[in-house]
Protein backbone atom coordinates (compact mmCIF):
# COMPACT_ATOMS: atom_id res chain seq x y z
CA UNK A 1 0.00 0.00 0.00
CA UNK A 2 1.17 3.41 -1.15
CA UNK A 3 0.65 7.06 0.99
CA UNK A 4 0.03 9.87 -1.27
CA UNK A 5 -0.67 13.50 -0.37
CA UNK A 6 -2.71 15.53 -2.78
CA UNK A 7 -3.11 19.31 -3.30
CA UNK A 8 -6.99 20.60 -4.27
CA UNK A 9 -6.72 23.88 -5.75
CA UNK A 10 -10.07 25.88 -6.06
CA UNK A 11 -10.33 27.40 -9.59
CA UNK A 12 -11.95 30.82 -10.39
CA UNK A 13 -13.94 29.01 -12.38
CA UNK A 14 -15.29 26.38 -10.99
CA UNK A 15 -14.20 22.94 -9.88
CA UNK A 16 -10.51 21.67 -8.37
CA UNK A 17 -6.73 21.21 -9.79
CA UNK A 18 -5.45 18.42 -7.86
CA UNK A 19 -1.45 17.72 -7.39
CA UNK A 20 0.34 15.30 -6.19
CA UNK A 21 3.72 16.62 -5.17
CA UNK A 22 5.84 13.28 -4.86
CA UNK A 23 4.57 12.37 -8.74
CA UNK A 24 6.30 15.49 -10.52
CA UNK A 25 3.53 15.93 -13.35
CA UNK A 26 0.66 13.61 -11.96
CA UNK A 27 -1.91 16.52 -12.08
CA UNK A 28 -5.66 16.31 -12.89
CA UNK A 29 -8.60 18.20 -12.02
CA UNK A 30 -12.36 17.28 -10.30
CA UNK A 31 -15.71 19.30 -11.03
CA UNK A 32 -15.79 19.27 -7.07
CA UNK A 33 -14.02 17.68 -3.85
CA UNK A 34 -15.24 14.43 -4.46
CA UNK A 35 -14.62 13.94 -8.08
CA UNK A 36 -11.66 15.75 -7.67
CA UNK A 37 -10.19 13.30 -5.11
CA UNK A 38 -11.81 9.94 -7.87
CA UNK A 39 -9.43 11.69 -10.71
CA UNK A 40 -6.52 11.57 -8.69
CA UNK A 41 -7.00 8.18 -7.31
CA UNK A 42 -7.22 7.33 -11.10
CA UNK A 43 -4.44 10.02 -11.74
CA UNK A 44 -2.24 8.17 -9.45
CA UNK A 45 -3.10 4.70 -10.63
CA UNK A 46 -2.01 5.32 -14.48
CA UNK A 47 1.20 7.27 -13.25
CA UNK A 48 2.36 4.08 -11.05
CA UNK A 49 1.35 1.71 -13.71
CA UNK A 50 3.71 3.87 -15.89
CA UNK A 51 6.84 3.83 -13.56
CA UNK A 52 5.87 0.05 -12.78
CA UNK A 53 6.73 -0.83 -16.77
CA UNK A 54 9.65 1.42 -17.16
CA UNK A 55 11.24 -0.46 -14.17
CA UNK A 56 11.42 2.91 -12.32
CA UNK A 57 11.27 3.34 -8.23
CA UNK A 58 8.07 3.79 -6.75
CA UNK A 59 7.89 7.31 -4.30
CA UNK A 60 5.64 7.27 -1.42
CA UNK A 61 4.48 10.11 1.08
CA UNK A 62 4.14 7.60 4.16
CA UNK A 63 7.25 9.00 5.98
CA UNK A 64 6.46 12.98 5.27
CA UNK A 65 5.07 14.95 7.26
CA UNK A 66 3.12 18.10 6.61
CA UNK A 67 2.19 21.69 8.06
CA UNK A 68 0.72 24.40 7.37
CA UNK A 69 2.15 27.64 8.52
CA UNK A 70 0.20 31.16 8.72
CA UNK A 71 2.01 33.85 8.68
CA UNK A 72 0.97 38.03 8.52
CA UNK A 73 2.44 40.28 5.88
């Protein structure tokens, strides 16, 4: 089993970019949350296949930690 953090960003027009930091170019996007979160599952899926047949390591997220820091200008 494989950890992946993902990064929803709200678009001006409507509906979510998703990234996934540790797979440089795995990006999709979700008419909201939910779907959002189904495209990257897929997103992720395809990209590991991918790396899988090119003999290629697999990266995980399950040892990285995140924050969030808020800071005043």
């Amino acid at each position: 089993m494989f950890t992946y953090k993902i990064h929803l960003h709200k678009e001006i027009d409507g509906g979510y970019t998703v990234n996934v930091p540790s797979l440089p170019g795995c990006v999709t996007y979700g008419e909201n949350v939910d779907h959002a979160i189904e495209m990257a599952k897929e997103a992720i899926e395809l990209y590991l296949e991918e790396l899988k047949e090119q003999g290629q390591e697999i990266p995980d997220d399950s040892n990285t930690l995140e924050y969030s820091l808020n800071l005043s200008a």
